[in-house]
Protein backbone atom coordinates (compact mmCIF):
# COMPACT_ATOMS: atom_id res chain seq x y z
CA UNK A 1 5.94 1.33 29.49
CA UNK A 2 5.86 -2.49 30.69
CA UNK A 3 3.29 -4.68 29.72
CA UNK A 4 4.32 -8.28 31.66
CA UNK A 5 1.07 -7.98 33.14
CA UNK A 6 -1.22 -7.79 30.29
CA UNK A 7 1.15 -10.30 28.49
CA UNK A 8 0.43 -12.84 31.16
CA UNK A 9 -3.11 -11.86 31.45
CA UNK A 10 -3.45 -12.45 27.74
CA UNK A 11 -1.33 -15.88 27.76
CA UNK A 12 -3.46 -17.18 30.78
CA UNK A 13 -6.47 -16.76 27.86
CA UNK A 14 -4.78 -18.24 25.19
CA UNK A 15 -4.04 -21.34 27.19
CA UNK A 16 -7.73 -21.62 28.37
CA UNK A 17 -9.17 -21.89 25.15
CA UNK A 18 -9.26 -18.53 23.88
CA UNK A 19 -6.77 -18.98 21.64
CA UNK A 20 -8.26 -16.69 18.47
CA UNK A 21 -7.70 -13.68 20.76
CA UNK A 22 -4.15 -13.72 19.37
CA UNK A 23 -5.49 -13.89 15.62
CA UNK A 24 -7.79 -10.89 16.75
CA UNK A 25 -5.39 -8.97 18.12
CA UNK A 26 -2.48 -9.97 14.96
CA UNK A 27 -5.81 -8.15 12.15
CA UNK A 28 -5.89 -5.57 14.36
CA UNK A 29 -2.60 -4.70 14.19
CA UNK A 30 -2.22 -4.60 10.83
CA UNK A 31 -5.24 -2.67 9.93
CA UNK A 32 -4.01 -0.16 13.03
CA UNK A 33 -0.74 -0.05 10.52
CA UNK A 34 -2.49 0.65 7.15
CA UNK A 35 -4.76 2.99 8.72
CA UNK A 36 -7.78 1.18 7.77
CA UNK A 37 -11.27 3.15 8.44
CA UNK A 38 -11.93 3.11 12.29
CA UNK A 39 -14.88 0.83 12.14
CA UNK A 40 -12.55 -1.92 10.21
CA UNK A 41 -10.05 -1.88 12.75
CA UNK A 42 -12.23 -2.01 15.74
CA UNK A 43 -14.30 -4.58 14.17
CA UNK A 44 -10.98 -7.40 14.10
CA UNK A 45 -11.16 -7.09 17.55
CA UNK A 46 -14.35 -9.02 17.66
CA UNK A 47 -13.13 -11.20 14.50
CA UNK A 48 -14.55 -14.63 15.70
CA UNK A 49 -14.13 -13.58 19.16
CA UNK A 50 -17.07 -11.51 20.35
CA UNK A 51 -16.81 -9.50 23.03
CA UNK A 52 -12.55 -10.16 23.51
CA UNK A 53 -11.85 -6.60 23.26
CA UNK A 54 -13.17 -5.49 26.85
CA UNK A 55 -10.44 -7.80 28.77
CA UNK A 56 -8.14 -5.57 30.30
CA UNK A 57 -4.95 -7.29 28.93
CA UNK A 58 -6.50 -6.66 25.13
CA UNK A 59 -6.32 -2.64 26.56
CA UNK A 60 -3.10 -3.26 27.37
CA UNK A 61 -1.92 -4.95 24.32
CA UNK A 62 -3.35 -1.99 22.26
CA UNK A 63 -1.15 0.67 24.23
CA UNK A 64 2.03 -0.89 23.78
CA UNK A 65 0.51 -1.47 19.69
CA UNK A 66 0.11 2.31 19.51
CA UNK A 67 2.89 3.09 21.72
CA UNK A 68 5.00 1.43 19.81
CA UNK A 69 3.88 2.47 16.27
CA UNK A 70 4.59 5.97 16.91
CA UNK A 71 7.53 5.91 18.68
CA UNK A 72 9.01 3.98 15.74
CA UNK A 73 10.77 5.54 12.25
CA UNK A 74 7.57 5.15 10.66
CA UNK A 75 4.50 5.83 12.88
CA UNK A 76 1.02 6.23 11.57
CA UNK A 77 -0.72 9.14 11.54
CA UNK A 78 -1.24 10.44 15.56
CA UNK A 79 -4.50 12.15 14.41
CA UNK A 80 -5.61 8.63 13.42
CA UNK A 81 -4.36 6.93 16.46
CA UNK A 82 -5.85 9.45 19.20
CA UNK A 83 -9.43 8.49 16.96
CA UNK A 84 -8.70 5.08 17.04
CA UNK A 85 -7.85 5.19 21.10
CA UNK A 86 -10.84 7.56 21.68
CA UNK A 87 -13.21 5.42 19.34
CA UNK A 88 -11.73 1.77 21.40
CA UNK A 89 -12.49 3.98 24.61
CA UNK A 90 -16.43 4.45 23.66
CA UNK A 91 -16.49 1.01 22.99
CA UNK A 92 -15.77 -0.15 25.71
CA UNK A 93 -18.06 2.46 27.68
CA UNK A 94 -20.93 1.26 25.56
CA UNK A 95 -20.66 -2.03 27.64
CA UNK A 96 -21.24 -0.43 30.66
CA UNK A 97 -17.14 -1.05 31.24
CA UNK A 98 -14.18 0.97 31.60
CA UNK A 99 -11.24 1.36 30.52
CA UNK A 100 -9.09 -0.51 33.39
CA UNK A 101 -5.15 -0.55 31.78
CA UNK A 102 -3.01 2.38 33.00
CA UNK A 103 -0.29 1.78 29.79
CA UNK A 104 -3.41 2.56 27.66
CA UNK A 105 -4.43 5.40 29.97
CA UNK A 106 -0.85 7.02 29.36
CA UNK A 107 -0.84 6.32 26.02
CA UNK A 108 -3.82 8.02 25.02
CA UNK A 109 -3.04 11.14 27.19
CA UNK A 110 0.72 11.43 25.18
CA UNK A 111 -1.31 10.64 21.91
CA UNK A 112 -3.46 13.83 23.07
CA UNK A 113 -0.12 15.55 23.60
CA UNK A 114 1.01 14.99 20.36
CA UNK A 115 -1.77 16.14 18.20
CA UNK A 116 -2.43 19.53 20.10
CA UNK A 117 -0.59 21.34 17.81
CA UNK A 118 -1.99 19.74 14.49
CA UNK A 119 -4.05 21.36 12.10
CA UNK A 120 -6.68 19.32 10.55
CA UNK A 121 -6.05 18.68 6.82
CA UNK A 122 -3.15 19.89 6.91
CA UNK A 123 -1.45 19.16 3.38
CA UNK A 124 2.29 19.08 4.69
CA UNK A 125 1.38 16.54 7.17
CA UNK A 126 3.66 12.86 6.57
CA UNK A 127 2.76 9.39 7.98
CA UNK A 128 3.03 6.49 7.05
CA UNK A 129 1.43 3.01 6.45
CA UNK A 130 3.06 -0.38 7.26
CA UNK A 131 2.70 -3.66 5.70
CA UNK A 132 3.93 -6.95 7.62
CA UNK A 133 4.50 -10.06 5.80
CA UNK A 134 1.80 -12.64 6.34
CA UNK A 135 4.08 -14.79 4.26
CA UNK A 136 8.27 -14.43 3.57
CA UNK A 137 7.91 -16.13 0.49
CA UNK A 138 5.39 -13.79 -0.75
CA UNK A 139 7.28 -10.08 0.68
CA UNK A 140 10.39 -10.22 2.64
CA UNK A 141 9.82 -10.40 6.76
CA UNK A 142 12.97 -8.84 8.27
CA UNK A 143 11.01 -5.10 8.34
CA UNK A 144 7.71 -3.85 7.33
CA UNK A 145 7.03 -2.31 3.89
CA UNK A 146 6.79 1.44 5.06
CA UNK A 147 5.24 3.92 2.44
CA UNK A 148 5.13 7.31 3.20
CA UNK A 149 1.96 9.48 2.29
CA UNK A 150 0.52 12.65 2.60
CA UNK A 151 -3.27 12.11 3.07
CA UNK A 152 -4.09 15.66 2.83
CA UNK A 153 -1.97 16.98 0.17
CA UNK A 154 -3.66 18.18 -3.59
CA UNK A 155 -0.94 15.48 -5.44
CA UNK A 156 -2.32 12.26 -5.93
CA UNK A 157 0.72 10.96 -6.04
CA UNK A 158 1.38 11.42 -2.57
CA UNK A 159 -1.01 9.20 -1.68
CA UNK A 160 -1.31 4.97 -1.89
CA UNK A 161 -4.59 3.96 -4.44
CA UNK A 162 -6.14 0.92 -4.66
CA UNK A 163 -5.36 -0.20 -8.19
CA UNK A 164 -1.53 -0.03 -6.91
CA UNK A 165 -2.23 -2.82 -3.79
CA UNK A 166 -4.49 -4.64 -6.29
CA UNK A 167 -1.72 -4.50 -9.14
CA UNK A 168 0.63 -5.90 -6.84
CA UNK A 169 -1.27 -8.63 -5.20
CA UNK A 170 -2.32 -9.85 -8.72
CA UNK A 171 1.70 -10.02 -9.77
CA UNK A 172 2.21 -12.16 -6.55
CA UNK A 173 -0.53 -14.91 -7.56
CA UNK A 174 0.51 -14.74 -11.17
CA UNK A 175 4.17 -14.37 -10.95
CA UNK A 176 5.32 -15.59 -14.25
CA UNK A 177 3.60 -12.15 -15.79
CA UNK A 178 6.98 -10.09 -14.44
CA UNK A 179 8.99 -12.52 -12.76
CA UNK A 180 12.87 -12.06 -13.21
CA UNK A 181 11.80 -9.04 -15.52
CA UNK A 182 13.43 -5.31 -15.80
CA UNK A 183 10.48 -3.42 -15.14
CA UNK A 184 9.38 0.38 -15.79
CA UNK A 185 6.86 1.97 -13.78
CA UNK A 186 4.45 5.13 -14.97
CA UNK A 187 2.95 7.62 -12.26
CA UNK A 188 4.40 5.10 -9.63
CA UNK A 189 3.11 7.54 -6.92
CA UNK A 190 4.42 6.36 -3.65
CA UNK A 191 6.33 3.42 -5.33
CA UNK A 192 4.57 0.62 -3.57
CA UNK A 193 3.87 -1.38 -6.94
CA UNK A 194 7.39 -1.12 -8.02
CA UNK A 195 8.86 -1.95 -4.62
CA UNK A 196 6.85 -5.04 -4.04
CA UNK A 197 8.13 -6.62 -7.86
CA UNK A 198 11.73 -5.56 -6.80
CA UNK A 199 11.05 -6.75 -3.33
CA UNK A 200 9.50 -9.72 -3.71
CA UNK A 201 11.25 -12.87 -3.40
CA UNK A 202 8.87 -14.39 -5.94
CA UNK A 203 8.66 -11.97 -8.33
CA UNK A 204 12.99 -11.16 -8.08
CA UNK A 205 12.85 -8.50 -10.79
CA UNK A 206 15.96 -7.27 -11.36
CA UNK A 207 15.56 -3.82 -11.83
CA UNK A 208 12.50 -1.90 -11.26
CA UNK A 209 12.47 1.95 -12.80
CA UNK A 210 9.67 4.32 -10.97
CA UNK A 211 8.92 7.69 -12.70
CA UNK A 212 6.25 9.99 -12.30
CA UNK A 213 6.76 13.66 -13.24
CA UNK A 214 5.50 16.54 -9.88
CA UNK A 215 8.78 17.09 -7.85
CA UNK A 216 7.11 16.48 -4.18
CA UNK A 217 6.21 13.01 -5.03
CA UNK A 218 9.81 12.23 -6.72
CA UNK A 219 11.32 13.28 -3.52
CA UNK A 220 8.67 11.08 -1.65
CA UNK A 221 9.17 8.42 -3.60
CA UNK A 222 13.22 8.42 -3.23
CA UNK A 223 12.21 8.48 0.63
CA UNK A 224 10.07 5.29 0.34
CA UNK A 225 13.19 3.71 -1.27
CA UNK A 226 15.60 4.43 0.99
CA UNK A 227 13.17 4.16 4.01
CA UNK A 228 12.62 0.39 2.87
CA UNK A 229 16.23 -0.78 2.42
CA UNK A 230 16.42 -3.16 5.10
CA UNK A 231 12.74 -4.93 3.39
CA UNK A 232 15.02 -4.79 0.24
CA UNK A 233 18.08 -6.24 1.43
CA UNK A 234 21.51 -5.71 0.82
CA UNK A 235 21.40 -7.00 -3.16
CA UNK A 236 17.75 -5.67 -4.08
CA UNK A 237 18.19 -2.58 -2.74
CA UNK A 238 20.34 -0.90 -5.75
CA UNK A 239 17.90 -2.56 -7.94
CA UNK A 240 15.23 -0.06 -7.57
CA UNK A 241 15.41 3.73 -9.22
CA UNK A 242 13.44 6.50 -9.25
CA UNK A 243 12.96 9.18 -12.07
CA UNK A 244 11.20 11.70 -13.57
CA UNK A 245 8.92 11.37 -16.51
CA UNK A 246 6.08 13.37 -18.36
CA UNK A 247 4.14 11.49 -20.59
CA UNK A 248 3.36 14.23 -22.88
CA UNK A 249 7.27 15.50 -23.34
CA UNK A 250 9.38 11.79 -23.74
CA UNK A 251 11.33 13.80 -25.75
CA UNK A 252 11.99 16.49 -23.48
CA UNK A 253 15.67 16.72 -21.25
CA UNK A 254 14.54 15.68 -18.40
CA UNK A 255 12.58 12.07 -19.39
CA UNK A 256 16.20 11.40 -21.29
CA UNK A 257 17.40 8.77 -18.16
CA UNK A 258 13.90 7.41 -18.34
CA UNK A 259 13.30 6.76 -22.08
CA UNK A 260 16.65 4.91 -21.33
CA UNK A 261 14.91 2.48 -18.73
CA UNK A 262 12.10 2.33 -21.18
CA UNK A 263 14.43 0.97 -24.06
CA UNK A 264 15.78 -0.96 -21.35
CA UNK A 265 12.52 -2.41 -19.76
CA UNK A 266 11.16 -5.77 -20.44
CA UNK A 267 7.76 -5.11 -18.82
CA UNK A 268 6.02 -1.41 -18.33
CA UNK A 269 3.20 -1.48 -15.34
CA UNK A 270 1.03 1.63 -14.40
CA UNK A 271 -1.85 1.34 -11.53
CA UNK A 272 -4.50 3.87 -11.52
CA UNK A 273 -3.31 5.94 -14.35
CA UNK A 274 -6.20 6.16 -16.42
CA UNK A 275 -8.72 8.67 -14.60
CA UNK A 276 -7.29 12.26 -16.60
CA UNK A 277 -9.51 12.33 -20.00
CA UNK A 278 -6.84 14.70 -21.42
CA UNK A 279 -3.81 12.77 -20.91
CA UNK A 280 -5.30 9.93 -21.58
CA UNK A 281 -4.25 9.86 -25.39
CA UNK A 282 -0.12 11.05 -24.17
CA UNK A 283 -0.43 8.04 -21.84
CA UNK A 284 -1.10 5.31 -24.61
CA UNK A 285 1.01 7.20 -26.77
CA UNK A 286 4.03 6.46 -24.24
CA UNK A 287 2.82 3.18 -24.14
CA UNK A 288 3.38 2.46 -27.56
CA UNK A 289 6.79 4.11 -27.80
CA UNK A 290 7.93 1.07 -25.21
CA UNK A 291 6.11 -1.35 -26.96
CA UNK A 292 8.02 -0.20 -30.23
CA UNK A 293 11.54 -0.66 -28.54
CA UNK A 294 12.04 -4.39 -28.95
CA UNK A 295 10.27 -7.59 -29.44
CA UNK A 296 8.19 -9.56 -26.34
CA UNK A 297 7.77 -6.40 -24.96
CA UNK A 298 4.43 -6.07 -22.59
CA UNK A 299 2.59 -3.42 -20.43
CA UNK A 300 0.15 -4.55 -17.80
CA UNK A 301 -2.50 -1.78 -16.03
CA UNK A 302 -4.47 -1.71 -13.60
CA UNK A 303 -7.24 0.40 -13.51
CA UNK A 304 -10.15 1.25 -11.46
CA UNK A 305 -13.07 1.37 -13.31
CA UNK A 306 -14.63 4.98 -11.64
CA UNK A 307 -15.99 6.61 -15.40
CA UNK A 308 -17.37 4.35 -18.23
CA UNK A 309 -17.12 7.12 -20.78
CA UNK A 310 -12.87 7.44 -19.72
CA UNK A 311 -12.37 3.91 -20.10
CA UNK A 312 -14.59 4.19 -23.41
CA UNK A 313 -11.77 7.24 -24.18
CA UNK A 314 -8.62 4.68 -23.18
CA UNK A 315 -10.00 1.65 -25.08
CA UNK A 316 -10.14 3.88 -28.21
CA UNK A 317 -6.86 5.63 -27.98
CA UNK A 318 -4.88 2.44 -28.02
CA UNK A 319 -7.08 0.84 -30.96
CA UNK A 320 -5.82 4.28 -32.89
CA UNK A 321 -2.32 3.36 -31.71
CA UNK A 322 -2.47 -0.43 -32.98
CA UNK A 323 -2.35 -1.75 -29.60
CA UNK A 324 -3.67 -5.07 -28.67
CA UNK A 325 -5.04 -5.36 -25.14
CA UNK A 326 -6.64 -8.56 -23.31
CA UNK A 327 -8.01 -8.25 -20.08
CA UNK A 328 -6.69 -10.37 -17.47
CA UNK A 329 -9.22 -12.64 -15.50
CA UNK A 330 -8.93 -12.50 -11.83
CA UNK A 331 -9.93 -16.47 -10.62
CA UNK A 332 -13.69 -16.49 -9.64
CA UNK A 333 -14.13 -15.58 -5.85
CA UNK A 334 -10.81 -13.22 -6.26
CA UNK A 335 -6.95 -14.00 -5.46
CA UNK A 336 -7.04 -16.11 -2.39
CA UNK A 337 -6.12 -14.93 1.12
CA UNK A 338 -2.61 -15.76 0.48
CA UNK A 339 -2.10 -12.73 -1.86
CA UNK A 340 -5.21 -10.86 -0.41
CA UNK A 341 -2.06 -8.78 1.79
CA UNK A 342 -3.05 -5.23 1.68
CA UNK A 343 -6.18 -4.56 3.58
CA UNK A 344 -6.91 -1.11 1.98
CA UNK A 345 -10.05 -2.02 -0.23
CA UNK A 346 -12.95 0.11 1.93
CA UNK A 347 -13.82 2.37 -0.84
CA UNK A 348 -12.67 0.96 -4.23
CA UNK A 349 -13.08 -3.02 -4.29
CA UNK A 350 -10.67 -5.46 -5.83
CA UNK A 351 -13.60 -6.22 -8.27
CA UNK A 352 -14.02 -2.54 -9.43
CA UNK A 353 -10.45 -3.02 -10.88
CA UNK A 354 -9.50 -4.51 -14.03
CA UNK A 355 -6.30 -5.69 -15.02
CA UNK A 356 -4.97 -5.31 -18.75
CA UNK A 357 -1.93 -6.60 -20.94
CA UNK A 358 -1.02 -4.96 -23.86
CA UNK A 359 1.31 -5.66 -27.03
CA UNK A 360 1.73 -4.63 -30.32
């Protein structure tokens, strides 16, 4: 697939004046790679640029986008990307246009190809969303973050949630809260909190332990870690682990390597684990047996606030476990583009989730 012609094409606009077709097609690329709803990535083509996305050379930019993304070690969902081509198509049509590019022609033809033999909702099926680096002092830029998920599978954990973007945004604009820390991770899930604090080359924490406790999304965790070792880097990379533990058996044989992180641990984090009403109490109860292992010890949650009566439930269990907690104040008008870096917040909003520290 070339694309010199739409790359001239497109330069020829930038250097006329149209210069925010660039920006347009940069939001669009990276909600194409987080596999943001159809209408959100459709709408940054039009992001201060109305009407941009009928010029052939933005047709041709897509193709070699999409091309590209599934081609790679890490492609997005094809299901998603034949919706996304087919939805840009109608688009396009409704402007009494047509789709002119022949690399976006083939591209959507292969994309056909490739999800003939899909099953819709199919739980087994693997994709995976990509994060670039709007900023490499934020999140390292030598490789996207790449996390792994099953959209369709019964485990939540296989699957990213917004608490666990928020979590880590909120760690990037207040650093000093883990910074240079040994952190320990409950019901990491796909490991994208954990990997961003061990990633980071703000936050620099030196070790970062993940657990959660279902075998599948152990094993898809371990993948996420290996998968981003080039975002790591040759030093951070050994710095992250992944283990297994169940909240309601820490003294149990298999959570014996992770009660040894947890003596170990400066900091304990969890994003989105307070939604189960009956494991809510084992969860605080784990969260005091870190707390208990050493002075200046902290946990910090996030938590989407979905059931008032299960928060009610949380807030009680650690007042009968002698836990303080302070909620955390996110800065009026939210974090700031700079940290805003995950644009996954369609159905849950940042404001719907609240951030809490807790000592003893």
């Amino acid at each position: 697939m070339t694309s010199s012609g739409g790359e001239k094409e497109l330069f020829s606009l930038r250097t006329s004046g149209a210069a925010l077709l660039h920006v347009n097609i940069d939001l669009f690329e990276k909600r194409f790679l987080a596999q943001a709803p159809l209408n959100a990535t459709l709408d940054a083509l039009a992001f201060n640029l109305p009407d941009s996305y009928l010029h052939p050379s933005v047709q041709n930019q897509i193709a070699i986008m999409v091309y590209s993304a599934l081609n790679s070690p890490t492609p997005p969902s094809a299901r998603y990307a034949l919706k996304l081509l087919q939805a840009y198509s109608k688009l396009v049509e409704s402007t009494n246009s047509f789709v002119e590019d022949d690399d976006f022609m083939m591209t959507l033809a292969q994309t056909i190809a490739a999800c003939k033999n899909l099953t819709t909702g199919d739980p087994d099926l693997l994709c995976y969303e990509c994060y670039k680096s709007p900023n490499p002092s934020l999140l390292p830029s030598s490789a996207p973050l790449a996390i792994r998920i099953a959209p369709f599978h019964n485990d939540v954990g296989l699957r990213c949630w917004e608490a666990g973007y928020f979590l880590a945004e909120f760690f990037l604009h207040f650093p000093d809260l883990i910074k240079n820390k040994r952190v320990l991770e409950f019901g990491a899930g796909v490991g994208l909190t954990g990997l961003v604090c061990a990633g980071s080359p703000l936050l620099n924490c030196p070790s970062v332990h993940m657990t959660d406790y279902t075998p599948e999304t152990i094993a898809n965790m371990k993948h996420n870690v290996l998968i981003n070792a080039e975002w790591l880097g040759e030093v951070k990379k050994d710095n992250v682990t992944v283990g297994y533990l169940d909240w309601t058996e820490l003294a149990g044989e298999k959570s014996v390597d992770a009660v040894s992180f947890l003596k170990k641990a400066e900091v304990l984090i969890a994003a989105d684990c307070v939604y189960d009403r009956d494991y809510i109490p084992h969860l605080v109860a784990a969260t005091r047996k870190m707390l208990e292992e050493g002075e200046g010890k902290v946990a910090i949650f996030a938590t989407t606030f979905r059931n008032e009566k299960t928060f009610e439930l949380f807030i009680s269990s650690l007042q009968s476990y002698s836990i303080n907690y302070e909620e955390l104040n996110v800065p009026e008008g939210g974090l700031g583009e700079k940290y805003e870096i995950f644009d996954r917040f369609y159905i849950q909003q940042r404001s719907e989730i609240r951030i809490h520290k807790f000592t003893l």
